[in-house]
C-alpha atoms as a PDB file:
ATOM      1  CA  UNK A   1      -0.399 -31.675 -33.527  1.00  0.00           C
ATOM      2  CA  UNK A   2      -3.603 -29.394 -32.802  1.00  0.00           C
ATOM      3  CA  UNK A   3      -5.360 -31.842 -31.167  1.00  0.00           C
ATOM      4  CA  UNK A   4      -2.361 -32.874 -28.786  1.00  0.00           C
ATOM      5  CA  UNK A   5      -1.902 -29.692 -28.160  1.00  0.00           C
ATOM      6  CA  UNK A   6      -5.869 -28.292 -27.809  1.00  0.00           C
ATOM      7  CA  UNK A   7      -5.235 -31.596 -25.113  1.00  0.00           C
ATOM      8  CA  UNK A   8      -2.121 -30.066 -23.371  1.00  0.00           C
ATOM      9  CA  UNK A   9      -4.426 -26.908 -23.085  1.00  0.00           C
ATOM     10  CA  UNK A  10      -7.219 -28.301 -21.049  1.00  0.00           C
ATOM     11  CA  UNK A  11      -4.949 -30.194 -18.991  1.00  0.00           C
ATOM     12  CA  UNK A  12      -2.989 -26.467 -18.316  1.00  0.00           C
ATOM     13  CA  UNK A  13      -6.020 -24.991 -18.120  1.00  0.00           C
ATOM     14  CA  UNK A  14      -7.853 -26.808 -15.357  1.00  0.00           C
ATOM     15  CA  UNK A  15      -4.895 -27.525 -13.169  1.00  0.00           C
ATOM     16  CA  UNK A  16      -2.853 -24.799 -13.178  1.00  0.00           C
ATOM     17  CA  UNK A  17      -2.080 -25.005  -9.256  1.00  0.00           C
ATOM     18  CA  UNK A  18      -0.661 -28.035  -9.796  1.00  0.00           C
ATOM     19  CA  UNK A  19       1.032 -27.722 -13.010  1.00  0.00           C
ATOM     20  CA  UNK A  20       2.824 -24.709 -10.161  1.00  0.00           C
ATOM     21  CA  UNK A  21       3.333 -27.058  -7.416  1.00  0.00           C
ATOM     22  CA  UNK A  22       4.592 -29.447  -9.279  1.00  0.00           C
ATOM     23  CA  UNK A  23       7.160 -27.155 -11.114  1.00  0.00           C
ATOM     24  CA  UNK A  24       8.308 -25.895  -7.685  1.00  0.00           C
ATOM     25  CA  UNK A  25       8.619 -29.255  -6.106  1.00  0.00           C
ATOM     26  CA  UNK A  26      10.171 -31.070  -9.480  1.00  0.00           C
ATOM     27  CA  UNK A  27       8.061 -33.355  -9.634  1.00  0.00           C
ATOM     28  CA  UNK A  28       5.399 -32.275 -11.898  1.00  0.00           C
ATOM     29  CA  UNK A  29       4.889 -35.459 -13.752  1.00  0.00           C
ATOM     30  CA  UNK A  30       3.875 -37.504 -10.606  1.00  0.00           C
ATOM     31  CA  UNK A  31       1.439 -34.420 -10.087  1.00  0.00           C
ATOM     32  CA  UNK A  32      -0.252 -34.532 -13.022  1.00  0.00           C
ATOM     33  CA  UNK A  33       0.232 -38.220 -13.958  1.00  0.00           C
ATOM     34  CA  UNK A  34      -3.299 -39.236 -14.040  1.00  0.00           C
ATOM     35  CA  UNK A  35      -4.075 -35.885 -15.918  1.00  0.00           C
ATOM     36  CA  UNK A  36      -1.476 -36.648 -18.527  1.00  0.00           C
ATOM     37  CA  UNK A  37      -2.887 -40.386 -18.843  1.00  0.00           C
ATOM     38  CA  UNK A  38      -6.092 -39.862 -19.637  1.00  0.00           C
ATOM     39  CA  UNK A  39      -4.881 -36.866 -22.134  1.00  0.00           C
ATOM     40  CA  UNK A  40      -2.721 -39.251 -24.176  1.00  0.00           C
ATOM     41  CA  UNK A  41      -5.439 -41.725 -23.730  1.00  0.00           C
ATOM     42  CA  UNK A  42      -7.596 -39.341 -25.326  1.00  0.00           C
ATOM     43  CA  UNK A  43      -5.499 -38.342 -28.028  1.00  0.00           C
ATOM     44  CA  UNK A  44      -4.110 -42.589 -29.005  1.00  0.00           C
ATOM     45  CA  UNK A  45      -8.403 -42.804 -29.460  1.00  0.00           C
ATOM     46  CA  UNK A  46      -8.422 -39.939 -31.568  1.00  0.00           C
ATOM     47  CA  UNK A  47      -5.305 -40.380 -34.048  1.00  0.00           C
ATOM     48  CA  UNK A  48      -4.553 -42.784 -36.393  1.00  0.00           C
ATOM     49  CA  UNK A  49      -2.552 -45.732 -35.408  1.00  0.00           C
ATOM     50  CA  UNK A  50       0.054 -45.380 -36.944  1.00  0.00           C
ATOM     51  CA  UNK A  51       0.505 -41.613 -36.440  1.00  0.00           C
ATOM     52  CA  UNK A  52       0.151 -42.648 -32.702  1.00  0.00           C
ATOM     53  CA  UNK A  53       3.229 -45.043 -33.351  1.00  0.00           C
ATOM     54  CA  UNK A  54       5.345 -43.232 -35.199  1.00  0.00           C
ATOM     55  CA  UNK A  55       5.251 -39.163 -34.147  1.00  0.00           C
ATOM     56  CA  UNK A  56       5.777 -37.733 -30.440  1.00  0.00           C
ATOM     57  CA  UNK A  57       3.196 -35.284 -31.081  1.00  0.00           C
ATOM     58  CA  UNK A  58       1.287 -35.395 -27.619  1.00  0.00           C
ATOM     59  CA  UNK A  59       4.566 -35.403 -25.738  1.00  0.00           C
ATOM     60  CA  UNK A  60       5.607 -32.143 -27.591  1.00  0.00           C
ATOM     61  CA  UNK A  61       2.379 -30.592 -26.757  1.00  0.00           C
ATOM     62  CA  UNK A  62       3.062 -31.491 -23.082  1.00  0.00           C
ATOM     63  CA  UNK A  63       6.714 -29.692 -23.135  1.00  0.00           C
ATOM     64  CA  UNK A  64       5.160 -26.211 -25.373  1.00  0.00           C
ATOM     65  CA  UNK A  65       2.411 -25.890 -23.870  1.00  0.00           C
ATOM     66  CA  UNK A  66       2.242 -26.416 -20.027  1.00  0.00           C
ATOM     67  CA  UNK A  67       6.074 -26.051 -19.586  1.00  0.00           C
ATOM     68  CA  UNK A  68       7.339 -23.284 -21.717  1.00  0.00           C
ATOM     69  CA  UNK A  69       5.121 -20.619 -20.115  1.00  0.00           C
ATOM     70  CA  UNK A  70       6.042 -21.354 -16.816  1.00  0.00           C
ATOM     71  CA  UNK A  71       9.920 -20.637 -16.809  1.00  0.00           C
ATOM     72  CA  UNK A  72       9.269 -17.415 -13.945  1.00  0.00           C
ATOM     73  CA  UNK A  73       8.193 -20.453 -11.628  1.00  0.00           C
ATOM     74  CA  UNK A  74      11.183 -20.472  -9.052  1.00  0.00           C
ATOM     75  CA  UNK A  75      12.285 -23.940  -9.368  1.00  0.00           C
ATOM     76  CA  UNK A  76      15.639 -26.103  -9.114  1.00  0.00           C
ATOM     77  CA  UNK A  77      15.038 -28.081 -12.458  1.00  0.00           C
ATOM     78  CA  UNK A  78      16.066 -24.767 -14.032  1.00  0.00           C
END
């Protein structure tokens, strides 16, 4: 879970205009698809297989860490 979510950091970290945008237009997983790829990418190389397989660990991450901070974006997905 710390490494998924150390992951989740860097990608909130650099992109944070996006991470905004995308919030704002609903439609933040299109924005940072390629972002998000090459995180999980990252993480599947880094994990055992068969924790890969059988937790949701990086998706978790995702949620807590770039979404949960950002519910005073104006948006219509909340």
């Amino acid at each position: 879970m710390r490494l998924a979510r150390a992951i989740a950091g860097d990608i909130a970290l650099y992109n944070e205009e996006k991470i905004v945008q995308g919030i704002q237009d609903d439609n933040l997983f299109d924005v940072l698809e390629a972002e998000i790829e090459e995180g999980l990418n990252l993480y599947r190389s880094r994990v055992a297989p068969e924790l890969f397989e059988t937790t949701n660990f990086f998706n978790l991450a995702i949620v807590d860490v770039i979404l949960k901070g950002k519910g005073h974006i104006k948006s219509n997905i909340w």
